[in-house]
Protein backbone atom coordinates (compact mmCIF):
# COMPACT_ATOMS: atom_id res chain seq x y z
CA UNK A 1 -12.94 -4.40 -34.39
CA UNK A 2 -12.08 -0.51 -34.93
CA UNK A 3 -8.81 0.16 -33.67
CA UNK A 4 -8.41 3.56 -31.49
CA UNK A 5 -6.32 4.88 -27.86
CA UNK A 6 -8.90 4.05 -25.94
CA UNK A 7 -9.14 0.01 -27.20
CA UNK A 8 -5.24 0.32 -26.87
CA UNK A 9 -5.90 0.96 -23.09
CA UNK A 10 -8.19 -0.90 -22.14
CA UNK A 11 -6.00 -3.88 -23.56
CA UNK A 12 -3.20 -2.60 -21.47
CA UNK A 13 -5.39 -2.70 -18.27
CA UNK A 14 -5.53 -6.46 -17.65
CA UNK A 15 -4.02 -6.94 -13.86
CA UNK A 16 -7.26 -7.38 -11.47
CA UNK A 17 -6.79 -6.27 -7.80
CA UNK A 18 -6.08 -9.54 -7.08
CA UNK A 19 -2.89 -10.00 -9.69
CA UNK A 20 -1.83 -6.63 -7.98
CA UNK A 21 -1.94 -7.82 -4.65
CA UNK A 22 -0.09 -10.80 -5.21
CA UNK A 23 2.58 -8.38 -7.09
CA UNK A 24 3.06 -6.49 -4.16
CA UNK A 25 3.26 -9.45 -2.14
CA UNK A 26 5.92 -10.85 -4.05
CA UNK A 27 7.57 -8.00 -4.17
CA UNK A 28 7.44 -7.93 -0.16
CA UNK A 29 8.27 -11.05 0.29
CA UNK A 30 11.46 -10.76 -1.85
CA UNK A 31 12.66 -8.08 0.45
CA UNK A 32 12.54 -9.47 3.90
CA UNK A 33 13.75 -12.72 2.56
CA UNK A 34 16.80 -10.08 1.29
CA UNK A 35 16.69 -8.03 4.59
CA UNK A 36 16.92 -11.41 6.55
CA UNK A 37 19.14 -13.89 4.69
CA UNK A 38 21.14 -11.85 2.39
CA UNK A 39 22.59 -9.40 4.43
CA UNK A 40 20.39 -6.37 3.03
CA UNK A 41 20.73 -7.26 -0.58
CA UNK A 42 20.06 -4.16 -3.13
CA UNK A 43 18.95 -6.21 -5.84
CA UNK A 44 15.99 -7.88 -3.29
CA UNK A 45 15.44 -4.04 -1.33
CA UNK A 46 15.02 -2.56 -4.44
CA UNK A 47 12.79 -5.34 -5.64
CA UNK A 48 10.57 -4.57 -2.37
CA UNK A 49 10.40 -0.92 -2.92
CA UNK A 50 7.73 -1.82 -5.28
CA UNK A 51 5.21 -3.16 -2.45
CA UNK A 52 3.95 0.09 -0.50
CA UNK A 53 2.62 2.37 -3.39
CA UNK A 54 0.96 -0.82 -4.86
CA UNK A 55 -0.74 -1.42 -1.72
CA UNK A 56 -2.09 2.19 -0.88
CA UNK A 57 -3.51 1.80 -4.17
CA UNK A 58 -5.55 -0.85 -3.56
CA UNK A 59 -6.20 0.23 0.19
CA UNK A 60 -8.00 3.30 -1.48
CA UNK A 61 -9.68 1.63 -3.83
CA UNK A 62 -11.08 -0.72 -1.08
CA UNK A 63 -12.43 2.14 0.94
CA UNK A 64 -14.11 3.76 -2.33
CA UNK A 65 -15.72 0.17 -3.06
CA UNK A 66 -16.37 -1.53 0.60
CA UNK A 67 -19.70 -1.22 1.80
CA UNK A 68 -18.39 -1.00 5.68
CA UNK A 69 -15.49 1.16 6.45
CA UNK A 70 -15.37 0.79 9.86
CA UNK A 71 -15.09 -2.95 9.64
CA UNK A 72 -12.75 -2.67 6.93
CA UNK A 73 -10.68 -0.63 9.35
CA UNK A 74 -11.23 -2.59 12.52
CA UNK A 75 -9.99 -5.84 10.27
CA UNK A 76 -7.34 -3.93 9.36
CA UNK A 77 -6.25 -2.69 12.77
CA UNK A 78 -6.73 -6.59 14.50
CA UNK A 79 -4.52 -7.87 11.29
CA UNK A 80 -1.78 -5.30 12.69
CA UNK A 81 -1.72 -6.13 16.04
CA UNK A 82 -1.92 -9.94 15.23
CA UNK A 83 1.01 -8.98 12.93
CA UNK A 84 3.55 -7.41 15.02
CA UNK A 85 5.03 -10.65 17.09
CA UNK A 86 6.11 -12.21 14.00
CA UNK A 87 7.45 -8.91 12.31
CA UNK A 88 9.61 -8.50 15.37
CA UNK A 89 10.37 -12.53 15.26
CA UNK A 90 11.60 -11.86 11.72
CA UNK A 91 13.29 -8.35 11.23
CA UNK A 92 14.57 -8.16 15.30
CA UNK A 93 14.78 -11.93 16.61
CA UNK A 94 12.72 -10.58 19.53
CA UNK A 95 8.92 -11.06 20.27
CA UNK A 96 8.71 -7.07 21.10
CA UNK A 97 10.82 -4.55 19.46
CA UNK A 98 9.43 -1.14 20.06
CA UNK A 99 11.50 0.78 17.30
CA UNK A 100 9.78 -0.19 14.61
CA UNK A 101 6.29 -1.53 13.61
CA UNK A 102 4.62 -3.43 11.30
CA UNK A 103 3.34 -1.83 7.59
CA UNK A 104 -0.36 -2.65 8.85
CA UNK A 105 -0.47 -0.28 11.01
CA UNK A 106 1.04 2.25 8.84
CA UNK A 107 -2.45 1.26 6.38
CA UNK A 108 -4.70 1.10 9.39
CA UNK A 109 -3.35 5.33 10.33
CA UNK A 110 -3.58 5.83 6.68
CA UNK A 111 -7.09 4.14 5.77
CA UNK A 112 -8.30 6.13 8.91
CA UNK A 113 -7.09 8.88 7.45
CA UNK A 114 -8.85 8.79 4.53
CA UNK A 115 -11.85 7.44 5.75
CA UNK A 116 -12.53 10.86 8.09
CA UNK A 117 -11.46 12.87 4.59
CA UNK A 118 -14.18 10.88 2.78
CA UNK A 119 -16.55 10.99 5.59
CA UNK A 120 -19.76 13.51 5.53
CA UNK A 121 -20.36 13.01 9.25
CA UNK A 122 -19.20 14.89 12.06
CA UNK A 123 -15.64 13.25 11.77
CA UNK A 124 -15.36 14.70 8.35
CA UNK A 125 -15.09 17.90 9.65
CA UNK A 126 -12.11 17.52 11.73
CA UNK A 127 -9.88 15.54 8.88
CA UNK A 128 -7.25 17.82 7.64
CA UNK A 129 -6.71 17.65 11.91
CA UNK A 130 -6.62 14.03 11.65
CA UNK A 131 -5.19 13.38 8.26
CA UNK A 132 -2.41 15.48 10.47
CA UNK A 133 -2.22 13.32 13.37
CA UNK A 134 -2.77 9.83 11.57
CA UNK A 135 0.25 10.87 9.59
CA UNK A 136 1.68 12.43 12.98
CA UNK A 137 1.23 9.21 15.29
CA UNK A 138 2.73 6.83 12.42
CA UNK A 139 6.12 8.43 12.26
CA UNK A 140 6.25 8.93 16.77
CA UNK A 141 5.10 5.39 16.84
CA UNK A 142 7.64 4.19 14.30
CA UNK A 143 5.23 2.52 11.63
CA UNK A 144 6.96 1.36 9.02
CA UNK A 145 7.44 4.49 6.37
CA UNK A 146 5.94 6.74 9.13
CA UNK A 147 4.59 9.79 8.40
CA UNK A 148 5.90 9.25 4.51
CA UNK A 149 3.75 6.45 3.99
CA UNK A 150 0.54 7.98 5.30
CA UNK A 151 1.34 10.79 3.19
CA UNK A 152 1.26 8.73 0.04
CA UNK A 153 -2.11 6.75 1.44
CA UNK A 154 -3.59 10.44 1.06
CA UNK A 155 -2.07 11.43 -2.07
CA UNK A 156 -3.72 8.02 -3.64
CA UNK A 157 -7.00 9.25 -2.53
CA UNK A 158 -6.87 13.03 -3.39
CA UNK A 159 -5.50 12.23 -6.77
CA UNK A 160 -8.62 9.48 -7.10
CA UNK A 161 -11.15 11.96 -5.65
CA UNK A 162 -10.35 14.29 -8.51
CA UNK A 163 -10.57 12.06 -11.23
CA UNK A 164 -13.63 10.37 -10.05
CA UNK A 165 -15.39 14.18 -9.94
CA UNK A 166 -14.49 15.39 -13.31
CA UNK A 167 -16.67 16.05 -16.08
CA UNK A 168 -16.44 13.30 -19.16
CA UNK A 169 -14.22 15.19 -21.30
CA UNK A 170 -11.61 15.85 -18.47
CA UNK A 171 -12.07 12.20 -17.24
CA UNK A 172 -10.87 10.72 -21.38
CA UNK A 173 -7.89 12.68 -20.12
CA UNK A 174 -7.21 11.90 -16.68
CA UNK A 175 -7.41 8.18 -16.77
CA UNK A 176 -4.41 8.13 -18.79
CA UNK A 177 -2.45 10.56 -16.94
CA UNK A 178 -3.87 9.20 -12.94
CA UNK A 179 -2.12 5.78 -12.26
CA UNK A 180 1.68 7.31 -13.40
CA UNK A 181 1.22 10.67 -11.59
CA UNK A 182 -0.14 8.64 -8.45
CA UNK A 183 3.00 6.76 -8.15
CA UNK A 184 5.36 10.02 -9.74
CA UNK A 185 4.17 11.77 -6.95
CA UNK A 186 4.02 9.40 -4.31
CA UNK A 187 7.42 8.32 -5.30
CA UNK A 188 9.00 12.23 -4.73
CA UNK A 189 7.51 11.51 -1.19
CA UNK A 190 9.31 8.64 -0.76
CA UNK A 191 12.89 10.31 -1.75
CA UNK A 192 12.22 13.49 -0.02
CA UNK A 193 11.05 12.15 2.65
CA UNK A 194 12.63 8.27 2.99
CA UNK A 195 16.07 8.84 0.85
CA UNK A 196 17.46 8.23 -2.52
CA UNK A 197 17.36 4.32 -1.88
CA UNK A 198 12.85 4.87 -2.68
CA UNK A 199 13.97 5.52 -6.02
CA UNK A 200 12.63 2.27 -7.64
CA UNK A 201 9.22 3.24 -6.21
CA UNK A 202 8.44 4.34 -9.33
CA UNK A 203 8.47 0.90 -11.01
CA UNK A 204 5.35 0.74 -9.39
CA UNK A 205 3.39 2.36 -12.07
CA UNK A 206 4.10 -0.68 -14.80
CA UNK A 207 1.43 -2.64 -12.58
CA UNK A 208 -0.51 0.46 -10.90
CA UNK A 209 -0.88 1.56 -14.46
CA UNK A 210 -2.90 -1.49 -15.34
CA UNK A 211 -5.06 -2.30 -13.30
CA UNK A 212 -8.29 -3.02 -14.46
CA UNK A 213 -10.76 -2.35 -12.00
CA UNK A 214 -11.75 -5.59 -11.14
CA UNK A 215 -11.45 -7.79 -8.38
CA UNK A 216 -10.44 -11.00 -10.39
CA UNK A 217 -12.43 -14.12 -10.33
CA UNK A 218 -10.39 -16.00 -6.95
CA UNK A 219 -11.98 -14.50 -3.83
CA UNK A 220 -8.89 -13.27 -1.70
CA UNK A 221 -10.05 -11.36 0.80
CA UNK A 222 -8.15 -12.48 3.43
CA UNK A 223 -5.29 -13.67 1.68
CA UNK A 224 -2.78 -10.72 2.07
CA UNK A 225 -4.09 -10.27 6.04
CA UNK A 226 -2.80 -14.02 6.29
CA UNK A 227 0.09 -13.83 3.88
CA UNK A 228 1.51 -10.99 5.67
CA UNK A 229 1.98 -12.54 9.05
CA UNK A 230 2.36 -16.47 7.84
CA UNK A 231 5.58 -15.87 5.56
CA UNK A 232 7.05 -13.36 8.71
CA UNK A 233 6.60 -16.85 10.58
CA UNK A 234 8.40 -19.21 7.81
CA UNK A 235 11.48 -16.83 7.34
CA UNK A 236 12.17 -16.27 10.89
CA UNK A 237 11.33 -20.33 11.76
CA UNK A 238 13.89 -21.37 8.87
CA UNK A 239 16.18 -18.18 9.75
CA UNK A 240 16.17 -20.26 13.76
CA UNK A 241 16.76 -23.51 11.72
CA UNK A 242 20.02 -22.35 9.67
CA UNK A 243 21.22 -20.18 12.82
């Protein structure tokens, strides 16, 4: 087999969305497990910084590939409100904490802000407006990452919108450039807007960077929407049980 840069990487883009997701949950995982029994650990925090930009990767891929936005986004939305009880069990010890809310509905105000940027309909012609108030809503209604992380949800997309309407040439040059400025960028967002502590962030691009474009061969659709509230459930249920 002839040996050239672009062979090189495609061999280096072998994580499906599937292998990402479960990265990022992981990743999540190991930092409420550090928020909640380790006293705020760095070591696990930092570990966890690497969940967001790896998930409003994916969340603009899906809207690029899915055939229904508006159900992905009402899915979405129900997974958030399903969600919040047994965020608040876990990070607050209380069924309803109102100052802060769950990172579902921080992708729900961020998919919907993409979705009217994308759109061609009437909607589309309001969505700087509601790019704005998305972004706007999540940081009065304390989303987790606020305004920050709808920010980066929209960065994801512009910066995929651009490479996905260049000519051939341009394209050669922007696939190997895309993944680390997505996360370069989106991590500046993070520090300028969240604090120094968003740094690792940028570890994100090892696994951004390879993704492959497929979906993997285990259907997982519903397996982060399930995840996300299900392991809230076990660490505040064994949390009650050591307390």
């Amino acid at each position: 087999m002839e040996y050239n840069e672009e062979t090189e990487e495609r061999g280096l883009r072998r994580l499906s969305s599937n292998a990402l997701k479960l990265t990022a949950c992981v990743c999540m995982a190991v930092d409420h497990i550090g928020i909640v029994f380790m006293d705020n650990n760095y070591i696990m925090r930092a570990v966890g910084r690497l969940a967001f930009p790896v998930f409003a990767f994916l969340l603009v891929q899906g809207l690029l590939r899915t055939s229904d936005v508006r159900r992905y986004l009402l899915r979405l939305g129900i997974f958030a409100v399903v969600s919040e009880i047994p965020f608040d069990l876990a990070m607050h010890d209380t069924i309803w904490y109102p100052g802060a809310q769950n990172i579902l509905f921080t992708l729900t105000a961020g998919l919907f802000a993409i979705y009217a940027m994308d759109s061609r309909g009437p909607i589309g012609r309001w969505k700087v407006e509601i790019a704005l108030a998305a972004a706007l809503l999540a940081e009065f209604l304390r989303f987790d990452y606020g305004m920050a992380g709808v920010g980066i949800i929209v960065m994801f997309y512009l910066i995929e919108k651009e490479r996905s309407g260049a000519d051939a040439y341009t394209l050669a040059y922007f696939n190997k450039k895309q993944n680390i400025e997505i996360v370069v960028l989106s991590s500046l967002v993070y520090i300028l807007c969240l604090g120094m502590n968003q740094l690792y962030a940028l570890l994100a691009m090892i696994p951004v960077n390879m993704y492959s474009g497929e979906r993997g061969r285990m259907k997982l659709k519903y397996f982060f929407y399930l995840f996300y509230p299900l392991h809230l459930l076990l660490i505040w249920f064994i949390w009650k049980i050591i307390h």
